[in-house]
Protein backbone atom coordinates (compact mmCIF):
# COMPACT_ATOMS: atom_id res chain seq x y z
CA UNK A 1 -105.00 13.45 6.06
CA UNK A 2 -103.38 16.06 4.19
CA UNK A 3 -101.48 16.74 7.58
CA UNK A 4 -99.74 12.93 7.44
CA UNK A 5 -99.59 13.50 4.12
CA UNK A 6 -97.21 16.37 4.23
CA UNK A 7 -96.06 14.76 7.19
CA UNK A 8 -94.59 11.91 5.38
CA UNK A 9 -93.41 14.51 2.47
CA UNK A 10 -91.15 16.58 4.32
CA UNK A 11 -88.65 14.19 5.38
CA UNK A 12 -87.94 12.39 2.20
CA UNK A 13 -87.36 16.32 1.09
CA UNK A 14 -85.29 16.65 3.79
CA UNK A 15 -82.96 14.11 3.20
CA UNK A 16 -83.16 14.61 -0.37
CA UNK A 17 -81.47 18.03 0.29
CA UNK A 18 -78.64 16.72 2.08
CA UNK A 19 -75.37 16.96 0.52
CA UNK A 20 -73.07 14.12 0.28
CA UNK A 21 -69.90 13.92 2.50
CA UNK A 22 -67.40 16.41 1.76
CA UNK A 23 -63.53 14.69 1.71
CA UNK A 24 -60.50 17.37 2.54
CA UNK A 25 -58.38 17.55 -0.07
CA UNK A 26 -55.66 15.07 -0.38
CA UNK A 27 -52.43 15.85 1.56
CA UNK A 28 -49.54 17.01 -1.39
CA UNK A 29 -45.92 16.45 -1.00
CA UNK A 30 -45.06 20.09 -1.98
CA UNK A 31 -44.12 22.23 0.06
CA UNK A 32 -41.94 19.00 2.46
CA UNK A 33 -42.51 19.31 6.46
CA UNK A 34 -39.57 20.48 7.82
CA UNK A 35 -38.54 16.86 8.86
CA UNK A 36 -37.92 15.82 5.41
CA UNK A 37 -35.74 18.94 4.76
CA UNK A 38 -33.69 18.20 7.30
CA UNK A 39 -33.56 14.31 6.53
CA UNK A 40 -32.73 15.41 3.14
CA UNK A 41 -30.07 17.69 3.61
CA UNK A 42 -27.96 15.52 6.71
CA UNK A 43 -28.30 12.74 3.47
CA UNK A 44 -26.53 15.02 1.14
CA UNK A 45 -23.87 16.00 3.73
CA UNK A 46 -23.48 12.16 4.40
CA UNK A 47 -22.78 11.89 0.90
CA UNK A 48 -20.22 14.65 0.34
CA UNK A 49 -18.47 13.27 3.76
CA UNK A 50 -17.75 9.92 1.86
CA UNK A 51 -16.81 11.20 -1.48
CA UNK A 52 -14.10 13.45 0.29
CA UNK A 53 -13.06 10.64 2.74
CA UNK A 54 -12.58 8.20 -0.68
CA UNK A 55 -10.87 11.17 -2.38
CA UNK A 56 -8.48 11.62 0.66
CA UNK A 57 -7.74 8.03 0.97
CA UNK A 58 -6.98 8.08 -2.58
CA UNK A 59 -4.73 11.23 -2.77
CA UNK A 60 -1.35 10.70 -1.94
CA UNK A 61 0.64 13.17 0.23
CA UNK A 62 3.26 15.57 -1.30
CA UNK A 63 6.12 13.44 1.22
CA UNK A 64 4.70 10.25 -0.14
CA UNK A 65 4.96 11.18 -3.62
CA UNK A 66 8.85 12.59 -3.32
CA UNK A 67 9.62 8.92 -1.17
CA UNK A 68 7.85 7.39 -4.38
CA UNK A 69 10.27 9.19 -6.96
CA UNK A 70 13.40 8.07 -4.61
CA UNK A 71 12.57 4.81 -4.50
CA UNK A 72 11.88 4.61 -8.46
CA UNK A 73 15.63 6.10 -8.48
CA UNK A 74 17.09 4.20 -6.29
CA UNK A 75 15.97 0.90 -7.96
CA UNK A 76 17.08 2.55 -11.21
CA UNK A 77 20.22 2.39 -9.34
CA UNK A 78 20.61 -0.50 -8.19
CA UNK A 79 19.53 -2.26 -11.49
CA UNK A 80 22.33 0.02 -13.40
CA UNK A 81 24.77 -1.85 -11.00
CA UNK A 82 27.90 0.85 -10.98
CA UNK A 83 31.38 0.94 -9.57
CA UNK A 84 31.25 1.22 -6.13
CA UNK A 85 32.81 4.29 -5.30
CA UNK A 86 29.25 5.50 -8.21
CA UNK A 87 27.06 3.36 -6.18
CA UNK A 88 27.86 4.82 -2.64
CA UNK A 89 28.28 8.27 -4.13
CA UNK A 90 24.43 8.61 -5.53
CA UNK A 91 23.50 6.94 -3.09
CA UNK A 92 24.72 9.78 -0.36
CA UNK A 93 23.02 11.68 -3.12
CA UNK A 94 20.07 10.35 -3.16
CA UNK A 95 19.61 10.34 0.72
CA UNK A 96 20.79 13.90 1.06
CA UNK A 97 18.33 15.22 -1.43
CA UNK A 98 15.28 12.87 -0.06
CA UNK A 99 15.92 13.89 3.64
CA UNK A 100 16.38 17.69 1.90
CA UNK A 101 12.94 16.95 0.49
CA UNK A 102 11.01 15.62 3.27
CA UNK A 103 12.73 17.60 6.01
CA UNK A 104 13.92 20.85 4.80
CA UNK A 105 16.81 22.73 3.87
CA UNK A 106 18.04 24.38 6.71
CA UNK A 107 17.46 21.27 8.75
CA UNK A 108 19.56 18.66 6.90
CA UNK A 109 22.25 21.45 4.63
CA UNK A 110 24.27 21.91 7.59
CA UNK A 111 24.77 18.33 8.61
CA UNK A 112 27.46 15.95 7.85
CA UNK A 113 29.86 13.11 9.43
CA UNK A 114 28.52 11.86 12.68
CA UNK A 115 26.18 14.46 12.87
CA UNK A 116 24.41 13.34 9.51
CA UNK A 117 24.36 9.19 10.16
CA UNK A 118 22.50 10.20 13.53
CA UNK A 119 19.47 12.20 11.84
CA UNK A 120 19.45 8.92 9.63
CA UNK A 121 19.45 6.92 12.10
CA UNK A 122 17.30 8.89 14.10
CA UNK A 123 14.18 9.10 10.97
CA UNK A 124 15.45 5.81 9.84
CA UNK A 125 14.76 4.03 13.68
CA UNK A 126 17.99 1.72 13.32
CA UNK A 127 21.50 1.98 14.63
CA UNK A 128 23.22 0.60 11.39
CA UNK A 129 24.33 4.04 10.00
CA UNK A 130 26.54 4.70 13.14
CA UNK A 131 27.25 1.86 14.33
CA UNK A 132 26.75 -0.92 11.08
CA UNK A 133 27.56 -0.47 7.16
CA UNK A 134 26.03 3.12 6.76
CA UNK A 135 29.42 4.39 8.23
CA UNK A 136 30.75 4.18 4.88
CA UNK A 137 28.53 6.85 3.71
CA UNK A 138 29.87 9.80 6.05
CA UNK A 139 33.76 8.26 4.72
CA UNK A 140 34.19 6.54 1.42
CA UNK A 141 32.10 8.88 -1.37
CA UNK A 142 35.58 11.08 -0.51
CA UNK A 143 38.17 8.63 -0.56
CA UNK A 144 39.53 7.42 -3.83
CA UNK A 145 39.31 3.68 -3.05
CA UNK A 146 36.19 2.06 -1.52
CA UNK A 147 35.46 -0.63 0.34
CA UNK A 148 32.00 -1.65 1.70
CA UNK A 149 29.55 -4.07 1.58
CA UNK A 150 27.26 -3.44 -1.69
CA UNK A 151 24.19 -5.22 -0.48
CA UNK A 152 24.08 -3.96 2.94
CA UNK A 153 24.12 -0.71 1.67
CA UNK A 154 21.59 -0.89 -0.40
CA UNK A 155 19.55 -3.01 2.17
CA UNK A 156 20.35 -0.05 4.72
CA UNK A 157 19.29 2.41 2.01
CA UNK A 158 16.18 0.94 0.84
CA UNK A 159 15.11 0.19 4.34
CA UNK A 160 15.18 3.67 5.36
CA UNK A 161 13.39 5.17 2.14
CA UNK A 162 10.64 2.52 3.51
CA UNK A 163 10.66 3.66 6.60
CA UNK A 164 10.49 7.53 5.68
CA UNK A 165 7.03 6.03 3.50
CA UNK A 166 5.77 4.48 6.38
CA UNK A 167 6.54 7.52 9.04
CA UNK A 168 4.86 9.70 5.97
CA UNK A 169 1.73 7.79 6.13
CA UNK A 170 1.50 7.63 10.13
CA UNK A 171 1.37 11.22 9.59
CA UNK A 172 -1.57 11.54 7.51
């Protein structure tokens, strides 16, 4: 009896000297898999791509800032209303030194007569300094009496500081 006895004994001991299930550790976030890094970082450069492309869009180009300051003038001018032979006088002006602006010096400082109402009419894309109202402006600033029609003119001239803004942005 004592053989069933110790019989029965030794497996209760046995399984009382098991040890419970032993758990790994839980998984930590630190150090990331290399996934993550790279998820992070193509998120930061995602970022920085849209903050410069709103910062560009934005920013305004050097030629759209100087056809911004002629057209400021030349509606200065045309509010101040002056005597014609004024009026066509800053306005040759106020071409001369835009297209020096935009175009350079030693493109546009040599120019003059026909040869300066086709480069306007060329970067302008009209005919009307050669062939309409913008003849006056090669002529009349050197004569003593003018004659030419005001609000063509300054249609003509506003129309081709426009287009220089729009042929400025196309660029960009």
């Amino acid at each position: 009896m004592s053989i069933i006895a110790t019989a029965n004994t030794a497996p209760t001991d046995a399984l009382a000297n098991l040890k419970d299930i032993h758990l790994p550790s839980a998984v930590s976030w630190w150090p990331l898999a290399p996934g993550w890094w790279i998820l992070f970082g193509l998120f930061v450069l995602m970022i920085a791509l849209v903050v410069y492309l709103y910062i560009r869009s934005q920013r305004k180009t050097s030629q759209e800032i100087i056809i911004d300051q002629a057209l400021q003038l030349f509606n200065k001018l045309e509010q101040q209303s002056p005597t014609p032979k004024a009026l066509i006088v800053a306005l040759s002006e106020l071409l001369r030194r835009t297209a020096i602006s935009l175009y350079g010096r030693s493109a546009i400082a040599n120019l003059a007569g026909d040869d300066w109402l086709l480069f306007l009419n060329k970067q302008g894309k009209t005919k009307a300094f050669t062939d309409g109202v913008g003849c006056a402006l090669a002529e009349q600033p050197y004569r003593p009496d003018v004659d030419y029609n005001r609000e063509a003119l300054l249609g003509l001239t506003d129309a081709w500081l426009k287009q220089q803004l729009v042929s400025a942005s196309e660029k960009v």
